[in-house]
C-alpha atoms as a PDB file:
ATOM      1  CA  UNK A   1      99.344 107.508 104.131  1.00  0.00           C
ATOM      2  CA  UNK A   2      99.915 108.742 100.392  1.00  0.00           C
ATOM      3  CA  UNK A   3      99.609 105.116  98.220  1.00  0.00           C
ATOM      4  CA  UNK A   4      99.793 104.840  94.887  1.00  0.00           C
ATOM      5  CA  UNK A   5      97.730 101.848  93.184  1.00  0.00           C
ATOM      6  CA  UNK A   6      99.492 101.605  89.925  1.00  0.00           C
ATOM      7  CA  UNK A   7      97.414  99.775  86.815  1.00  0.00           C
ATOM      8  CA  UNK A   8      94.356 100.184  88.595  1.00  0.00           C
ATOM      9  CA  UNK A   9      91.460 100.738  86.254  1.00  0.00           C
ATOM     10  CA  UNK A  10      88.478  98.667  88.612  1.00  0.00           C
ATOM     11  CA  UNK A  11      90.157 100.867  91.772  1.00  0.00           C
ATOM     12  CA  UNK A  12      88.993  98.089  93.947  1.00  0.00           C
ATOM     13  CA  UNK A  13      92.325  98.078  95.900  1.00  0.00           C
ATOM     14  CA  UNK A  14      91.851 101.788  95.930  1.00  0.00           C
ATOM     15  CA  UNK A  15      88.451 101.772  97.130  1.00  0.00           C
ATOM     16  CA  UNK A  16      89.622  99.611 100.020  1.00  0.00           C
ATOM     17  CA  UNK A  17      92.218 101.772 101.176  1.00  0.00           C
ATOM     18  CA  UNK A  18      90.176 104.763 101.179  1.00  0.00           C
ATOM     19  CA  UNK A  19      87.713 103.102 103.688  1.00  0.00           C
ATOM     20  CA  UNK A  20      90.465 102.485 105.723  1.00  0.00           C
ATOM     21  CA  UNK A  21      91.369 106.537 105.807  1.00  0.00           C
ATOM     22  CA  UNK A  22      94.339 105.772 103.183  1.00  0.00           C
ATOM     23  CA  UNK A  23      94.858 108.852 100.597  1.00  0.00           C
ATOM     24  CA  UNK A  24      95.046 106.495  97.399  1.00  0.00           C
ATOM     25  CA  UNK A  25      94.926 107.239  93.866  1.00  0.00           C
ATOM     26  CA  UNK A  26      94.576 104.731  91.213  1.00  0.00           C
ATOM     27  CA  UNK A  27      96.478 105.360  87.995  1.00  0.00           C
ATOM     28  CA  UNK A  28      95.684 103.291  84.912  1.00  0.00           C
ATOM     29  CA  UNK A  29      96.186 103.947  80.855  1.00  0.00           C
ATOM     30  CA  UNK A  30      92.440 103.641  80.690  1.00  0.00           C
ATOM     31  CA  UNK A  31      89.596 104.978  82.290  1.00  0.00           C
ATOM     32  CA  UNK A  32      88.416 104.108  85.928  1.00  0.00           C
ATOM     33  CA  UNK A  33      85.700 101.566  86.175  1.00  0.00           C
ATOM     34  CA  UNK A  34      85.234 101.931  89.802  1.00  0.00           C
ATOM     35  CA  UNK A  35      83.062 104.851  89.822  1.00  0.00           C
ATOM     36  CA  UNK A  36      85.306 107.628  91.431  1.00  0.00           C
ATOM     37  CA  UNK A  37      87.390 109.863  88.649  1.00  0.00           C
ATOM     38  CA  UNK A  38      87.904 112.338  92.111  1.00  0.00           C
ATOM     39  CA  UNK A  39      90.763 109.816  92.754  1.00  0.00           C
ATOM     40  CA  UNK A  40      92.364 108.330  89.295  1.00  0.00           C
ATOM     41  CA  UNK A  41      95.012 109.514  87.386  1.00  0.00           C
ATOM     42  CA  UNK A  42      94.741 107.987  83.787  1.00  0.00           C
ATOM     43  CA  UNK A  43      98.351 108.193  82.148  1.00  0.00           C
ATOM     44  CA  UNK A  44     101.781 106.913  82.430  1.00  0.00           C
ATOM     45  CA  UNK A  45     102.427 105.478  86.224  1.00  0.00           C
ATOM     46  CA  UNK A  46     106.652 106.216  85.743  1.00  0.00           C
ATOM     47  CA  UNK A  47     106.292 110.020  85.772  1.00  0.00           C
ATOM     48  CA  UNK A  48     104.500 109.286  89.186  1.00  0.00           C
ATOM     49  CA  UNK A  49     106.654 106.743  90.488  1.00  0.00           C
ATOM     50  CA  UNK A  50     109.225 108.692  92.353  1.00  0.00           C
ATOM     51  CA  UNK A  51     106.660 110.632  93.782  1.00  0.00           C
ATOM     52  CA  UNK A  52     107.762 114.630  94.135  1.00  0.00           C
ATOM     53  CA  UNK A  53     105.253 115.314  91.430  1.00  0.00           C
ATOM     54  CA  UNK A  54     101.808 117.134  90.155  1.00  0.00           C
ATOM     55  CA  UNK A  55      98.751 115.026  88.650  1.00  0.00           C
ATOM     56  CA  UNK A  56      95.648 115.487  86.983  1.00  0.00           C
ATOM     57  CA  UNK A  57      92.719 113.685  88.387  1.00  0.00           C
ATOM     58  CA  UNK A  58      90.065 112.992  86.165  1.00  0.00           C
ATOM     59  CA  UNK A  59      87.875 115.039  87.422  1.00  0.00           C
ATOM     60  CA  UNK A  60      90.287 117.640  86.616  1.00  0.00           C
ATOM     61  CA  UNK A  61      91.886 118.415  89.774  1.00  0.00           C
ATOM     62  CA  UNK A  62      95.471 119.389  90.036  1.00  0.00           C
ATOM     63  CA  UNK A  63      97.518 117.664  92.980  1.00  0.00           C
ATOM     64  CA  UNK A  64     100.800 118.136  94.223  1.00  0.00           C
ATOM     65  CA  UNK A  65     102.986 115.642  96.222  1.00  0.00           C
ATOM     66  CA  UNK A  66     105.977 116.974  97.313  1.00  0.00           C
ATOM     67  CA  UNK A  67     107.766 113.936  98.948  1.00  0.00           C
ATOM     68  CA  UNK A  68     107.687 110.330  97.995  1.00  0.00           C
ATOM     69  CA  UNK A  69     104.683 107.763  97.904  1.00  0.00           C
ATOM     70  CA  UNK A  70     104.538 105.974 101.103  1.00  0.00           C
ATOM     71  CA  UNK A  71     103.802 103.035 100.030  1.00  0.00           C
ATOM     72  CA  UNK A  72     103.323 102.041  96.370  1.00  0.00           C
ATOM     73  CA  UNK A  73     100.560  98.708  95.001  1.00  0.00           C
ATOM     74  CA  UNK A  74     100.633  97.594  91.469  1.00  0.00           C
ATOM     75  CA  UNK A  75      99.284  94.685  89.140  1.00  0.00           C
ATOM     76  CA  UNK A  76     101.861  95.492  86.659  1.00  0.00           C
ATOM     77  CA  UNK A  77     102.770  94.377  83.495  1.00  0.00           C
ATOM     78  CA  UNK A  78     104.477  91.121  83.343  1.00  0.00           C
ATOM     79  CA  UNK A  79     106.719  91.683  80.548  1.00  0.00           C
ATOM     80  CA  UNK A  80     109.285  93.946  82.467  1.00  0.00           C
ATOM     81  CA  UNK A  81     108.916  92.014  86.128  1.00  0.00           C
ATOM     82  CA  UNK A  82     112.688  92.573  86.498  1.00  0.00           C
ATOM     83  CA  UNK A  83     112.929  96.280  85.936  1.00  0.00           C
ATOM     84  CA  UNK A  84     109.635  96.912  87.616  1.00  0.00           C
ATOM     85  CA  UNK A  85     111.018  95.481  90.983  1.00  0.00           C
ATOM     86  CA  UNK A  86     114.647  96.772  90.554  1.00  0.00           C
ATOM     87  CA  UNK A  87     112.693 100.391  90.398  1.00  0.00           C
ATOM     88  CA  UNK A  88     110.439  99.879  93.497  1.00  0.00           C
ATOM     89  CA  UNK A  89     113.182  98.432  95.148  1.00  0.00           C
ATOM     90  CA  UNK A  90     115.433 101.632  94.432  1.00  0.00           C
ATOM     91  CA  UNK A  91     112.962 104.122  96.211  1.00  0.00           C
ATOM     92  CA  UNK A  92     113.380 102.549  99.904  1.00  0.00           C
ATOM     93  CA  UNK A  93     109.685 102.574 100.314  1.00  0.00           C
ATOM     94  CA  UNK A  94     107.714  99.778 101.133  1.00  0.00           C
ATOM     95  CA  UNK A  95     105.510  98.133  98.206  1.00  0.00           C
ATOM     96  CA  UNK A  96     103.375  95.545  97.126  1.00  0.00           C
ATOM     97  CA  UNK A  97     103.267  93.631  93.325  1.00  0.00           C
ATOM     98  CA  UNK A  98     101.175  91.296  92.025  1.00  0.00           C
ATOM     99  CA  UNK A  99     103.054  88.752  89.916  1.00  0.00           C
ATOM    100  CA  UNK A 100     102.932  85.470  88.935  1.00  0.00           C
ATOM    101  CA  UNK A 101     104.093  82.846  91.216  1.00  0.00           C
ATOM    102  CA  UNK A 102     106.127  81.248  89.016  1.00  0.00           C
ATOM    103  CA  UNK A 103     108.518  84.291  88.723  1.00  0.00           C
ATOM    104  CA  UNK A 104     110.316  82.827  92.219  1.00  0.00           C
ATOM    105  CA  UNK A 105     111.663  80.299  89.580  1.00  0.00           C
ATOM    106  CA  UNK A 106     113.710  82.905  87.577  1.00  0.00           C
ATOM    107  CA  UNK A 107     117.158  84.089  89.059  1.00  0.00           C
ATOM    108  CA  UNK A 108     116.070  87.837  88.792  1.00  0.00           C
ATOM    109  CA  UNK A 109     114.174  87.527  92.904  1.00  0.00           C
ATOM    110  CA  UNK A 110     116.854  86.159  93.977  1.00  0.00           C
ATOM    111  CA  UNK A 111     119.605  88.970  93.006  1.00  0.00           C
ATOM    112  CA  UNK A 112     117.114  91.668  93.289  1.00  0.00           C
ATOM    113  CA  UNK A 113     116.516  90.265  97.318  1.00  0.00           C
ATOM    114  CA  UNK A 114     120.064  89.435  98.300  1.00  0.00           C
ATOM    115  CA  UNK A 115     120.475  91.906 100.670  1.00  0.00           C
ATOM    116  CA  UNK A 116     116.877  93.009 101.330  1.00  0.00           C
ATOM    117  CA  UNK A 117     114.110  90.763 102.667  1.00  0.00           C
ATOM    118  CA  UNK A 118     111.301  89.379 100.129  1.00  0.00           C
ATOM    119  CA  UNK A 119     108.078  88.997 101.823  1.00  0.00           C
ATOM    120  CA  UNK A 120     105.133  87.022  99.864  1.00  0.00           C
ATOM    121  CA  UNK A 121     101.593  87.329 100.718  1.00  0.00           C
ATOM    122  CA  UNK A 122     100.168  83.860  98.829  1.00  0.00           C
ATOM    123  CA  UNK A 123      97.001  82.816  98.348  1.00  0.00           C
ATOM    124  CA  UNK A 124      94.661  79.725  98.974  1.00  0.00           C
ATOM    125  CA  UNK A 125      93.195  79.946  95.645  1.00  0.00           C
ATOM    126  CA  UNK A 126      94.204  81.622  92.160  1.00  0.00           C
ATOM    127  CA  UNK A 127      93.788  85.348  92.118  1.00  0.00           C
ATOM    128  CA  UNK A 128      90.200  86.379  89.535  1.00  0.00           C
ATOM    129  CA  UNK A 129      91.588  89.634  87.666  1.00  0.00           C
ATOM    130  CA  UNK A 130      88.921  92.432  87.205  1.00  0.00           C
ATOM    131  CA  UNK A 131      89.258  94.460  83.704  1.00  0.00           C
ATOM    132  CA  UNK A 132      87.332  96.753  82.615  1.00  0.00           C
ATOM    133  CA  UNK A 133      84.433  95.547  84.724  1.00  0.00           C
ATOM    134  CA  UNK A 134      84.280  91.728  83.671  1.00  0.00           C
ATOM    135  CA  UNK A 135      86.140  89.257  86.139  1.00  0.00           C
ATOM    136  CA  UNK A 136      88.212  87.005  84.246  1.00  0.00           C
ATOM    137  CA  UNK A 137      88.424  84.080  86.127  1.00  0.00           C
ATOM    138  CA  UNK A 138      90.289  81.511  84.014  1.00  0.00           C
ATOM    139  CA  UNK A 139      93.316  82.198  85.137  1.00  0.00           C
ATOM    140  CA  UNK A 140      95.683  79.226  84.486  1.00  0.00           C
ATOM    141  CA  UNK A 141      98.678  80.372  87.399  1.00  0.00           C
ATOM    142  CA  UNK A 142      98.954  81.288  90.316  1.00  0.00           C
ATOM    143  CA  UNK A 143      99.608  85.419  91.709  1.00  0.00           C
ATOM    144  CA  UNK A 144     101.141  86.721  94.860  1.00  0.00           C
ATOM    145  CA  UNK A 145     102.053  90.100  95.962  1.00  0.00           C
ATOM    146  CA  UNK A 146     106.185  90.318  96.191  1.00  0.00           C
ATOM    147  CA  UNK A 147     106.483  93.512  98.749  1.00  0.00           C
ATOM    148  CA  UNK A 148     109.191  94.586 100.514  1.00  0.00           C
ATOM    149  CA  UNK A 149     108.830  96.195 104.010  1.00  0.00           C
ATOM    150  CA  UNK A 150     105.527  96.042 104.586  1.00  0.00           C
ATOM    151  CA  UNK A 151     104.167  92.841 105.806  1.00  0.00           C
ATOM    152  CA  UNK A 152     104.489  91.835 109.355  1.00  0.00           C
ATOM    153  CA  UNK A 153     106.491  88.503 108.893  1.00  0.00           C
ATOM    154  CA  UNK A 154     107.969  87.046 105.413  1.00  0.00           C
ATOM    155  CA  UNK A 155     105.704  84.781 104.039  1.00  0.00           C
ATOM    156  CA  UNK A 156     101.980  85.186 104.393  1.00  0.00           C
ATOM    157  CA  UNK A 157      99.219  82.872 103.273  1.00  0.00           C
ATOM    158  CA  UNK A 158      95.414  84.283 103.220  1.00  0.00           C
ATOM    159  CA  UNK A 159      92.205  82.772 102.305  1.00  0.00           C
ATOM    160  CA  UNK A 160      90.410  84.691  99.151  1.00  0.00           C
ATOM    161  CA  UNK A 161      86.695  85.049 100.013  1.00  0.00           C
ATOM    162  CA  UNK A 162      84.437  85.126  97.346  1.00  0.00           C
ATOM    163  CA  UNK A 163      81.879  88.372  97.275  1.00  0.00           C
END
């Protein structure tokens, strides 16, 4: 599968996936931390969001993909949670975003999953965000990833393991 990991700078999701025989790339404003420029694109994510598109690695390799992501994973910004979603949503694909629990407050879940299903995959313990290679771990809410059509059942609750 082609998945894009979208403000990815530690590539630790990215990492993951490519153990698991996933092509991933991580794309991130700033530099990769995670030690492998073969597979991060540092720029804008929306030119690469509807897929259909050429990218620069940083190690300077041209790629093309000429159909859609198959599935697309972000952390992303928290300022634009709405439009973020409403986008994913519009490219019938499945994908996973990290956001802040508290967002199933807000009315904008609710419209934007009328007619499709939500699916949550929660957490035992608050999420410890990695940037630029220090953990911050005084995070005062809780995350989940919001997907749609991707996890086997709607609501999913895993244990975080340390490492």
């Amino acid at each position: 599968m082609q998945i894009l990991v979208a403000c990815e700078e530690s590539q630790a999701v990215t990492i993951e996936l490519r153990k698991l025989g996933h092509e991933a790339y991580s794309c991130d404003l700033l530099d990769c931390s995670g030690g492998h420029p073969e597979w991060h694109i540092k720029g804008d994510v929306l030119y690469l969001l509807n897929g259909n598109c050429c990218f620069m690695t940083m190690n300077e390799e041209q790629h093309i993909l000429d159909k859609k992501w198959d599935i697309i994973i972000s952390n992303p910004p928290y300022t634009n949670k709405r439009k973020i979603v409403e986008r994913c949503l519009s490219f019938e694909k499945p994908f996973a975003l990290l956001l802040p629990l508290t967002w199933l407050n807000d009315s904008a879940p609710k419209q934007l999953f009328l007619e499709k299903d939500l699916q949550l995959l929660m957490f035992d313990k608050r999420i410890k965000y990695l940037n630029n290679g220090i953990i911050k771990d005084k995070i005062t809410f809780s995350s989940a990833y919001y997907c749609y059509n991707i996890l086997p059942k709607q609501i999913i609750n895993e244990v975080l393991k340390e490492k």
